[in-house]
N, C-alpha and C. Protein backbone atom coordinates (compact mmCIF):
# COMPACT_ATOMS: atom_id res chain seq x y z
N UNK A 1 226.21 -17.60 -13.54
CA UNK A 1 225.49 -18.79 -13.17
C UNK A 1 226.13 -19.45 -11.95
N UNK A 2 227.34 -19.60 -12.02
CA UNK A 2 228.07 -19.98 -10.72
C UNK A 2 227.64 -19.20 -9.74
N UNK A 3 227.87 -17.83 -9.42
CA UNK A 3 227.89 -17.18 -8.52
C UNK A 3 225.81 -17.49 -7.65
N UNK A 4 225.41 -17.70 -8.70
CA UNK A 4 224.06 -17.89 -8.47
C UNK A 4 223.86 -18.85 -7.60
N UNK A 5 224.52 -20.45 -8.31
CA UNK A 5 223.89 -21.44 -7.57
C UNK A 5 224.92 -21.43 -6.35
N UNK A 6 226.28 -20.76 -6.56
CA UNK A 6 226.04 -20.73 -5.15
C UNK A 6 226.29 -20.32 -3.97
N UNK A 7 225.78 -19.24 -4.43
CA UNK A 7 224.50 -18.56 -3.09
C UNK A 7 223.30 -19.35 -2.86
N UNK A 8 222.80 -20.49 -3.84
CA UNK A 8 222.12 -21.39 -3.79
C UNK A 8 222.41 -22.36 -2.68
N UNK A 9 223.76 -22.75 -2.49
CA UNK A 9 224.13 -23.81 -1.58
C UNK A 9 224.37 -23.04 -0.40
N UNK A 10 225.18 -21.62 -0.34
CA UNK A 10 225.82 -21.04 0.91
C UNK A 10 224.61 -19.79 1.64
N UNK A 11 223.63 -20.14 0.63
CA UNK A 11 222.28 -18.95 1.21
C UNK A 11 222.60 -17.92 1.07
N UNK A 12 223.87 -17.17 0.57
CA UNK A 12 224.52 -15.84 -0.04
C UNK A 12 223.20 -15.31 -1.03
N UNK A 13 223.15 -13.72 -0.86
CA UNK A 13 222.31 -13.66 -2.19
C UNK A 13 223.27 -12.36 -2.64
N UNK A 14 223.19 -13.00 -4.00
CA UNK A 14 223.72 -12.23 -5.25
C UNK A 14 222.66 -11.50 -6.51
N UNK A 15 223.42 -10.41 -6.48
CA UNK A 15 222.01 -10.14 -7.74
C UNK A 15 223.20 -9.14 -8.99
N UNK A 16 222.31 -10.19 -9.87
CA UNK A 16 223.27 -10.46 -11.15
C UNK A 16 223.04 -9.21 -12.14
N UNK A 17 222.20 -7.74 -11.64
CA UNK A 17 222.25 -6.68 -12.08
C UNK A 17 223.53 -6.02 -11.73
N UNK A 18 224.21 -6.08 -10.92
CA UNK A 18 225.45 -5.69 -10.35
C UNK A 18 226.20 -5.89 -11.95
N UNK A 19 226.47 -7.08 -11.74
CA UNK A 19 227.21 -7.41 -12.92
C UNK A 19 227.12 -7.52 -14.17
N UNK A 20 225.89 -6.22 -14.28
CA UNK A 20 225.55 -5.63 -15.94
C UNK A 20 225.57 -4.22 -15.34
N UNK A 21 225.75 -4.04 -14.18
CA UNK A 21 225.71 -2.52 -14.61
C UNK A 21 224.52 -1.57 -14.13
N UNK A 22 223.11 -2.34 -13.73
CA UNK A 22 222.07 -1.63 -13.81
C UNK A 22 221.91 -1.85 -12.12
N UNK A 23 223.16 -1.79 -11.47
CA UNK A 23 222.75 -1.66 -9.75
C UNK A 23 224.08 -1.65 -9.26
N UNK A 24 224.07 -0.59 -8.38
CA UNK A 24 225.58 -0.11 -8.26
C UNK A 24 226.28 -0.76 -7.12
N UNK A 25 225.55 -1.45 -6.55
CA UNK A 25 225.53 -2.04 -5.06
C UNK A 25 227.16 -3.47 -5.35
N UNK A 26 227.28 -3.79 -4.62
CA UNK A 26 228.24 -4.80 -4.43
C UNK A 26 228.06 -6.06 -5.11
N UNK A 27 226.20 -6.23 -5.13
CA UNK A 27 226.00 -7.65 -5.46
C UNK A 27 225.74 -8.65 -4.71
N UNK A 28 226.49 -8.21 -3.40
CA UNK A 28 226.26 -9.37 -2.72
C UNK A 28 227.77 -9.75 -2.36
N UNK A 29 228.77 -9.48 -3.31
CA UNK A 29 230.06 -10.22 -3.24
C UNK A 29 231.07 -8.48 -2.32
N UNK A 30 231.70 -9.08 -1.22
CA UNK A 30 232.80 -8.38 -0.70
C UNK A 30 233.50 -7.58 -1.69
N UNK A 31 233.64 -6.36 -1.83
CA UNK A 31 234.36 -5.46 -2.41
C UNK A 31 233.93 -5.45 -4.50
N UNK A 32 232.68 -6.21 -4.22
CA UNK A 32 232.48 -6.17 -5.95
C UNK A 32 232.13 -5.27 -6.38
N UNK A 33 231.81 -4.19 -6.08
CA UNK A 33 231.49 -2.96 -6.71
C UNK A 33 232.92 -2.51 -7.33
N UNK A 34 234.18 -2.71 -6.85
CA UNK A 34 235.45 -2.19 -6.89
C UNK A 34 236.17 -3.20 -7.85
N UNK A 35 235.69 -4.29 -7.70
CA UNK A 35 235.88 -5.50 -9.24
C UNK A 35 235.38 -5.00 -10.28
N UNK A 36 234.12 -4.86 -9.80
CA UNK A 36 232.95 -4.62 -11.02
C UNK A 36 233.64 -2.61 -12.11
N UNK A 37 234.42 -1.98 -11.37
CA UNK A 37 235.15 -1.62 -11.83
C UNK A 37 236.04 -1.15 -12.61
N UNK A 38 237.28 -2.31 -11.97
CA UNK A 38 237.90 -2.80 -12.79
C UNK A 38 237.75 -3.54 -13.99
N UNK A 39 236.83 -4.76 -13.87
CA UNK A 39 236.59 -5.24 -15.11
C UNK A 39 235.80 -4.26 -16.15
N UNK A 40 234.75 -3.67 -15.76
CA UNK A 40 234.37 -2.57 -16.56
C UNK A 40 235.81 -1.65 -17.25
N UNK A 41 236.69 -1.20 -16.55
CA UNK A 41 237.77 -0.53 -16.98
C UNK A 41 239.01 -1.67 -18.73
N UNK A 42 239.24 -2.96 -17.70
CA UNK A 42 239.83 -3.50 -18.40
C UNK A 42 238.79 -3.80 -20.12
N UNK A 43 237.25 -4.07 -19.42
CA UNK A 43 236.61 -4.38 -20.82
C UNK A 43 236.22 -3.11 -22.03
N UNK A 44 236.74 -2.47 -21.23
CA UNK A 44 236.10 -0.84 -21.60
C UNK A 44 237.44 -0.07 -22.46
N UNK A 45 238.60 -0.97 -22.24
CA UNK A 45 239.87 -0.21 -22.98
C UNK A 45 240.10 0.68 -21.87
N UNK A 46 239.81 1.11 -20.86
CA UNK A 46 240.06 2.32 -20.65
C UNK A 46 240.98 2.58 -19.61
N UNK A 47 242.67 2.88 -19.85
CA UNK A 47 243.55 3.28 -19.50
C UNK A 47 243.62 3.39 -17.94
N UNK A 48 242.99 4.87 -17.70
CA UNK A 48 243.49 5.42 -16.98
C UNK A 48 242.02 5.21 -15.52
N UNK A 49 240.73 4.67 -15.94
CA UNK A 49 240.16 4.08 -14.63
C UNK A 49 240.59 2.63 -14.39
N UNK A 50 241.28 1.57 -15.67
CA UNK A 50 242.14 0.59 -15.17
C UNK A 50 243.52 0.97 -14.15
N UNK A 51 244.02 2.17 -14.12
CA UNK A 51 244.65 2.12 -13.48
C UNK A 51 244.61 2.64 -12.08
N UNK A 52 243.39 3.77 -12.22
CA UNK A 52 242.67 3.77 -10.49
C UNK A 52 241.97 2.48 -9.93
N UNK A 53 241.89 1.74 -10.60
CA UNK A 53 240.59 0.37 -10.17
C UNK A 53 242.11 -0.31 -9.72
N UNK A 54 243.17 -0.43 -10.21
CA UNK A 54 244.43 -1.48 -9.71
C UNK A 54 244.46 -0.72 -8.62
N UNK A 55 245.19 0.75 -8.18
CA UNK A 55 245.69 1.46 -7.44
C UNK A 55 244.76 0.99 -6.20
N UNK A 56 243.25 1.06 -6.22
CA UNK A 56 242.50 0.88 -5.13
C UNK A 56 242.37 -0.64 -4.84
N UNK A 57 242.24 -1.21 -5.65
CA UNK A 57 242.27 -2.97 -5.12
C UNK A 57 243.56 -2.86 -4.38
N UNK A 58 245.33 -2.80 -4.68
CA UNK A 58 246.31 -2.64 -4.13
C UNK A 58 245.36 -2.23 -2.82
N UNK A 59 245.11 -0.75 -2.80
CA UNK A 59 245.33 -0.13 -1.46
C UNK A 59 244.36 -1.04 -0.46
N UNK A 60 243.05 -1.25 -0.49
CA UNK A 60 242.58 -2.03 0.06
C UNK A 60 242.59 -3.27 0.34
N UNK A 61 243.18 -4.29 -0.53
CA UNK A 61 243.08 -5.62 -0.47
C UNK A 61 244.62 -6.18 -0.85
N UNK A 62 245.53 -5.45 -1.46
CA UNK A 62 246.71 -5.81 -1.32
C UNK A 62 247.03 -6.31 -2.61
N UNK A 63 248.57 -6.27 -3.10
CA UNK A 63 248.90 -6.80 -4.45
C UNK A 63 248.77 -7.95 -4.87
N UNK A 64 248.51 -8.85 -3.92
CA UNK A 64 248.14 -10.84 -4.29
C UNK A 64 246.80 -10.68 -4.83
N UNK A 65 245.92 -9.51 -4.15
CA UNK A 65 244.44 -9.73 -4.62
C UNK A 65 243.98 -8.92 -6.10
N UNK A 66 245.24 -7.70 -6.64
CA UNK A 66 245.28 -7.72 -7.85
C UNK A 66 245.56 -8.33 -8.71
N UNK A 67 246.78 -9.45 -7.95
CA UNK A 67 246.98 -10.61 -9.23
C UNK A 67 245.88 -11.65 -9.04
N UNK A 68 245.30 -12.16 -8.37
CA UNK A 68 244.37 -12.99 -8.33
C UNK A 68 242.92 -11.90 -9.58
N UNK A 69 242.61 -11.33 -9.23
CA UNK A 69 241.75 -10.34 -9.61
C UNK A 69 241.88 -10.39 -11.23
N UNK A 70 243.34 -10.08 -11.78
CA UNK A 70 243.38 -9.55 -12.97
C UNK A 70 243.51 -11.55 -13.70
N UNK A 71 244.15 -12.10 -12.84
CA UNK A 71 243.68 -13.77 -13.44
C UNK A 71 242.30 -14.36 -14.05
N UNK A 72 241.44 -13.71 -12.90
CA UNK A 72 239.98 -14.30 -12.73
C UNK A 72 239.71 -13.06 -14.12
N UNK A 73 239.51 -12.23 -14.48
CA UNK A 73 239.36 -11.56 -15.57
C UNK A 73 239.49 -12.09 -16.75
N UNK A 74 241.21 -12.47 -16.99
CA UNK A 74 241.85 -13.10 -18.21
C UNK A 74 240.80 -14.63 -18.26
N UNK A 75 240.59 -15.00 -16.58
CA UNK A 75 240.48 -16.76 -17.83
C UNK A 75 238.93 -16.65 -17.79
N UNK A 76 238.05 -15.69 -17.58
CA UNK A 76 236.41 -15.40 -17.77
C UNK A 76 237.11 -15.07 -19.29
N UNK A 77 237.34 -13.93 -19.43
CA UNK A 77 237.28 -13.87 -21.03
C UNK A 77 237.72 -15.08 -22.02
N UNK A 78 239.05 -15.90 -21.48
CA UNK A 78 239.19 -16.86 -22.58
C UNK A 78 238.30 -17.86 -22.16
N UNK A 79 237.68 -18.65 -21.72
CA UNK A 79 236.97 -19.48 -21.18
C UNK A 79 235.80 -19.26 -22.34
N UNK A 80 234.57 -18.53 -22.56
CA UNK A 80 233.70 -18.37 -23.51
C UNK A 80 234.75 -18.60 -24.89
N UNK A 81 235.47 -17.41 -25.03
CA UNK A 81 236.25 -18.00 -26.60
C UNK A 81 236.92 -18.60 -27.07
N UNK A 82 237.43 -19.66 -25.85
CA UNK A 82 238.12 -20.90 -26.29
C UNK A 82 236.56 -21.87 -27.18
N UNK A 83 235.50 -22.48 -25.80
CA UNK A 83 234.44 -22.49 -26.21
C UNK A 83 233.72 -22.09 -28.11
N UNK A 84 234.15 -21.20 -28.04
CA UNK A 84 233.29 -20.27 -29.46
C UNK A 84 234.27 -20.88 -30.72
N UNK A 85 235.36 -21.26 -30.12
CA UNK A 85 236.38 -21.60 -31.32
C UNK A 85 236.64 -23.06 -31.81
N UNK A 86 236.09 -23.61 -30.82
CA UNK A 86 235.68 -25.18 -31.07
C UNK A 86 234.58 -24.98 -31.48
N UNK A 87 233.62 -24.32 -31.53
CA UNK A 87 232.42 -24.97 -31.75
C UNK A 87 231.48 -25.26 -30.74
N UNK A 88 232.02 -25.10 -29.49
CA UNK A 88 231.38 -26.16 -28.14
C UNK A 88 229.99 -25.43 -28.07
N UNK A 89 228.67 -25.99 -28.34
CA UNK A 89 227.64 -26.01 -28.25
C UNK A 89 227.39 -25.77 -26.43
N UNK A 90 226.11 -24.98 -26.73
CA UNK A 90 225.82 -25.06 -24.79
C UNK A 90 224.47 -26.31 -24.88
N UNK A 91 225.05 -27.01 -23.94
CA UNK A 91 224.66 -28.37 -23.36
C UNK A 91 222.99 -28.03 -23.13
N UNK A 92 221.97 -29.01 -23.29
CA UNK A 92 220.84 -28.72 -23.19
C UNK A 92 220.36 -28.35 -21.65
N UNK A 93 221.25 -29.31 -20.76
CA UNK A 93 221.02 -28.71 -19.46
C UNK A 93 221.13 -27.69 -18.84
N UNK A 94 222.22 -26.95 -19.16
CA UNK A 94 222.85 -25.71 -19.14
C UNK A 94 221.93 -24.88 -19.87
N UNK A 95 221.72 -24.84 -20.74
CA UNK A 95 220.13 -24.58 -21.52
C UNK A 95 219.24 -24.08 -20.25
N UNK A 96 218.78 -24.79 -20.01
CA UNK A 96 217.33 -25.18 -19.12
C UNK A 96 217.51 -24.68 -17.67
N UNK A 97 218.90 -24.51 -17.06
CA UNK A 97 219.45 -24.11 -15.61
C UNK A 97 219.38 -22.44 -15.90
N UNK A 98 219.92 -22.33 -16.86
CA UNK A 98 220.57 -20.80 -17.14
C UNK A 98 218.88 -19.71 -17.59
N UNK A 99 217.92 -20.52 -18.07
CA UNK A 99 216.77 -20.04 -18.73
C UNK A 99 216.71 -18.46 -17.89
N UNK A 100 216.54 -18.47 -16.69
CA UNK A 100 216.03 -17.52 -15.91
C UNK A 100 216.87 -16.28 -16.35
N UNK A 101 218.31 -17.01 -15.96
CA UNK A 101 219.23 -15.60 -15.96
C UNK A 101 219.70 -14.84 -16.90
N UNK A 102 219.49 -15.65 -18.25
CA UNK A 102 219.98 -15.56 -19.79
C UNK A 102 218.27 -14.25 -20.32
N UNK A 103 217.38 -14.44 -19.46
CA UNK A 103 216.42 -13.72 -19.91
C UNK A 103 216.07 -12.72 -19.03
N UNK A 104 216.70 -12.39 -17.86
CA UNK A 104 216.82 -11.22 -16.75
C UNK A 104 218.04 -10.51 -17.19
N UNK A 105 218.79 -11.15 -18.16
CA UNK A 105 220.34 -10.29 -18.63
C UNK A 105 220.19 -10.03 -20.01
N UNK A 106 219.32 -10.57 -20.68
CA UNK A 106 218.63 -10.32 -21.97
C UNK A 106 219.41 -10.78 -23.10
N UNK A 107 220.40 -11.81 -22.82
CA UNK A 107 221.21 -12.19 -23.40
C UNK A 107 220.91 -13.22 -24.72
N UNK A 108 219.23 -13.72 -24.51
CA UNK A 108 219.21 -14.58 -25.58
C UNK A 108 218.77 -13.38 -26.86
N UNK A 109 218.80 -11.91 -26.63
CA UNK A 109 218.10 -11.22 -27.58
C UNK A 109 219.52 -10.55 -28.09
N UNK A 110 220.61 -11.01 -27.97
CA UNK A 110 221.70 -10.64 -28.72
C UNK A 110 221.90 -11.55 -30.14
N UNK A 111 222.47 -11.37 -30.95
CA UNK A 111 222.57 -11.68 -31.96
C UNK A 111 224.25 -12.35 -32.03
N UNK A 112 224.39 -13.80 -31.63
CA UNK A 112 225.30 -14.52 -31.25
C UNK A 112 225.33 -15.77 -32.98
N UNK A 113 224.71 -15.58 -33.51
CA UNK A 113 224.84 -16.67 -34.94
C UNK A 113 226.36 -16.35 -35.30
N UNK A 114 227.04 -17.10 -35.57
CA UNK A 114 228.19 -17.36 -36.59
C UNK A 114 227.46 -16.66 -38.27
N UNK A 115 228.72 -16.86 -38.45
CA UNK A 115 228.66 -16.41 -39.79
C UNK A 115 229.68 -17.32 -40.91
N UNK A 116 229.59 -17.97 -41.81
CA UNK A 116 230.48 -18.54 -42.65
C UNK A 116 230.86 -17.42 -43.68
């Protein structure tokens, strides 16, 4: 949703199939195909293309931009499950902003209920 609105403000266009997977292209974002990746690798368990996806960020973009890289990873993942562990409800506005993208990513047809 960020990345959306803004390309909204900076006229950037992003397309948020990149970042499911179903378009192999960059996205829109400098070197995101090579993020897109890595995080696939790190979310994926998987060893040994986490460790070609580091090797090539290093080679191209340098070791500050793997630690920046593997940061922005860690606090996307805790960020939703800090969220999930309070309880924190999504805001009705956020609701109503997100409508488009939550149903182009098909995300409201997951099965997200708690369970007691």
């Amino acid at each position: 949703m960020r990345l959306s609105m803004s390309g909204e403000y900076t006229g950037d266009e992003y397309t948020l199939e990149a970042s499911i997977g179903t378009d192999d292209s960059d996205g829109g974002v400098p070197h995101g195909q090579l993020f897109n990746e890595f995080v696939e690798a790190i979310c994926s368990h998987d060893d040994a293309q986490a460790a070609t996806a580091r090797q090539q960020i290093v080679e191209k973009l340098g070791e500050a931009a793997l630690v920046d890289t593997a940061a922005v990873i860690a606090a996307f993942n805790g960020y939703p499950r800090a969220a999930d562990t309070t309880g924190i409800p999504l805001e009705d506005y956020k609701a109503d902003v997100t409508e488009a993208m939550r149903i182009e990513l098909g995300l409201d047809s997951l099965n997200l209920s708690k369970t007691s």
